[in-house]
C-alpha atoms as a PDB file:
ATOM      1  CA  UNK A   1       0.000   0.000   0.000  1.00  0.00           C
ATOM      2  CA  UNK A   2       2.682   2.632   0.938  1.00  0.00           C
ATOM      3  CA  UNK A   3       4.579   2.101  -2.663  1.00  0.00           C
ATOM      4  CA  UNK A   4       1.223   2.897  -4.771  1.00  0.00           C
ATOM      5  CA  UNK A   5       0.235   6.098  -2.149  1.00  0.00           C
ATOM      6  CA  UNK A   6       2.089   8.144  -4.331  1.00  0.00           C
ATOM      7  CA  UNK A   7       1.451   6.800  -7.635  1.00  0.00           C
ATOM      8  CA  UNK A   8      -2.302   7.369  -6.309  1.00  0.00           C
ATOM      9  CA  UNK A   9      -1.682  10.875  -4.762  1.00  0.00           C
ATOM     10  CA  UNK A  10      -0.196  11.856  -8.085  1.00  0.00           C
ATOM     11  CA  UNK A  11      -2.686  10.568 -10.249  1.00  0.00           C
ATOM     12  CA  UNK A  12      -5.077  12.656  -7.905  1.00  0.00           C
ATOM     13  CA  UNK A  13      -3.673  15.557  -8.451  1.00  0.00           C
ATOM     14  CA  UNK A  14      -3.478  15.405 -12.634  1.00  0.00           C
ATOM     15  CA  UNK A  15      -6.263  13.965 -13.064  1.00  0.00           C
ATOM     16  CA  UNK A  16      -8.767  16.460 -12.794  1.00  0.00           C
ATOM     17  CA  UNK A  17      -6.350  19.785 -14.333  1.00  0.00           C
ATOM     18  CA  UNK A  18      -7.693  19.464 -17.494  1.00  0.00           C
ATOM     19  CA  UNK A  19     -11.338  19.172 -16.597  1.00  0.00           C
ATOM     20  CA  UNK A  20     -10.781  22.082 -14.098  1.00  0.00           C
ATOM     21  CA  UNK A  21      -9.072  23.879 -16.756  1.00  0.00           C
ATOM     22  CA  UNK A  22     -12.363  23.488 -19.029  1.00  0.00           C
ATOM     23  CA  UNK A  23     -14.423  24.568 -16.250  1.00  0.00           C
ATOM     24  CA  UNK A  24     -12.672  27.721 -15.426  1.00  0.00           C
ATOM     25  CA  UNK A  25     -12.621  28.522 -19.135  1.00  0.00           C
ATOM     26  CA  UNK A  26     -16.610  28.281 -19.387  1.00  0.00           C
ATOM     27  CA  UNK A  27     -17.170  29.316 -15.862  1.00  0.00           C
ATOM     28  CA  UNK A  28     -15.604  32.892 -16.451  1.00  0.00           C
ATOM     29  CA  UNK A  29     -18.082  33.167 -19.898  1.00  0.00           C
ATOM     30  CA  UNK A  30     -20.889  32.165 -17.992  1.00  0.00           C
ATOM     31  CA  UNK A  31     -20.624  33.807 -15.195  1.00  0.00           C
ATOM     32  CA  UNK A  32     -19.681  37.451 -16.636  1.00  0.00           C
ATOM     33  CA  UNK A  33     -22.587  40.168 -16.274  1.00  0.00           C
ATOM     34  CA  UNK A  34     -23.708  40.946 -19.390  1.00  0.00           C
ATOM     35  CA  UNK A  35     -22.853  43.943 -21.069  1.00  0.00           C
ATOM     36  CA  UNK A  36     -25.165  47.275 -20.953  1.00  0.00           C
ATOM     37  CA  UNK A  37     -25.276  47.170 -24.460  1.00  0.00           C
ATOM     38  CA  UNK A  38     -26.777  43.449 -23.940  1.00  0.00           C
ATOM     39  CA  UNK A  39     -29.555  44.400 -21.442  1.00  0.00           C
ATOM     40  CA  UNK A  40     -32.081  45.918 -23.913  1.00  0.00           C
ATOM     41  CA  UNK A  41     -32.124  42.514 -25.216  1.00  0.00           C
ATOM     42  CA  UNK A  42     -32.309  40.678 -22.197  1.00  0.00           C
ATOM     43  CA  UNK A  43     -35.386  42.386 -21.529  1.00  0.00           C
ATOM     44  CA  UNK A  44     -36.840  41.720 -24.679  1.00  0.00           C
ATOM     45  CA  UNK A  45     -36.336  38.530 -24.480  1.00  0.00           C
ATOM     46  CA  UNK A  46     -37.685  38.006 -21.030  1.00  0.00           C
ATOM     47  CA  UNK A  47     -41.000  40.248 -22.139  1.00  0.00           C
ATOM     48  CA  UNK A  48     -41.265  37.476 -24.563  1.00  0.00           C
ATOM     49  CA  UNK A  49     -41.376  34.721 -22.478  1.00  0.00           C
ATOM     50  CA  UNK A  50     -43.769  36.403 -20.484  1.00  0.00           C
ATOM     51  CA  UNK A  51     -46.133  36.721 -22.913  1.00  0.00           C
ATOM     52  CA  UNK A  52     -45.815  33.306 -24.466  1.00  0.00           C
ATOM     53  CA  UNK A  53     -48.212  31.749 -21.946  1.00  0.00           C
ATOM     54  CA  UNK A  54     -50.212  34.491 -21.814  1.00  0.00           C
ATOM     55  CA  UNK A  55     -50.908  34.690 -25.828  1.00  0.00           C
ATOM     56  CA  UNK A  56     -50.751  31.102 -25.721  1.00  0.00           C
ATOM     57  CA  UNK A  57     -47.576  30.986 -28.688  1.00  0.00           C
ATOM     58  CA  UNK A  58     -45.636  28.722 -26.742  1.00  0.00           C
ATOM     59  CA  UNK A  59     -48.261  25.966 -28.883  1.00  0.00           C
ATOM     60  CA  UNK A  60     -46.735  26.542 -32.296  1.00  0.00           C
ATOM     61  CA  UNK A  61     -42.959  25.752 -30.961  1.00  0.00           C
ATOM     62  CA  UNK A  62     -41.531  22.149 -32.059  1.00  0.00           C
ATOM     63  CA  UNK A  63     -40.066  19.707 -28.820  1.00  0.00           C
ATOM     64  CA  UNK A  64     -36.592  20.725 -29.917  1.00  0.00           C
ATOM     65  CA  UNK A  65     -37.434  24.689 -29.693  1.00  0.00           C
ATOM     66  CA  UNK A  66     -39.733  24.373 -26.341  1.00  0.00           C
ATOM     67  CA  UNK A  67     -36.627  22.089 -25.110  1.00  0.00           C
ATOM     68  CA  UNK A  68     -34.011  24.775 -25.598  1.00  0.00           C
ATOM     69  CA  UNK A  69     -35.840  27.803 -24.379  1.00  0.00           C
ATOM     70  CA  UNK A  70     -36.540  25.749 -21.359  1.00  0.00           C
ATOM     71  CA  UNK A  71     -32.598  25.119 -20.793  1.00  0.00           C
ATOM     72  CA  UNK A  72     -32.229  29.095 -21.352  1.00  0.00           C
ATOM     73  CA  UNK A  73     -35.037  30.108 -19.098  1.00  0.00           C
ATOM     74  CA  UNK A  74     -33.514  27.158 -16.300  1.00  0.00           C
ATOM     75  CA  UNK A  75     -29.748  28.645 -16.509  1.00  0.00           C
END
């Protein structure tokens, strides 16, 4: 056991760079306020999914489309 502790330990510890790496990457795009010049359209947007169930639009979208704006409206 004490010959492969630090074959494990090391294995630990480069494992998950790369995947943390990735993370960090899409974590800081993600994560960033939008811009000013990009809240005018947040708000449109968000108007519009407001009145979706109100007008009763949300009908005429296919799986796939309802299926994305759900992902958008859940992140």
């Amino acid at each position: 056991m004490s010959k492969k502790f630090p074959a494990l330990v090391n294995a630990a510890v480069t494992y998950p760079k790369p995947r943390l790496a990735t993370f960090g990457h899409y974590a800081k795009v993600a994560l960033f306020p939008p811009a000013p010049a990009e809240i005018p359209t947040a708000t449109q947007s968000l108007k519009e999914i407001v009145k979706s169930p109100q007008a009763g639009s949300f009908k005429q979208f296919t799986s796939l489309k309802k299926s994305s704006k759900q992902h958008v409206a859940v992140s």
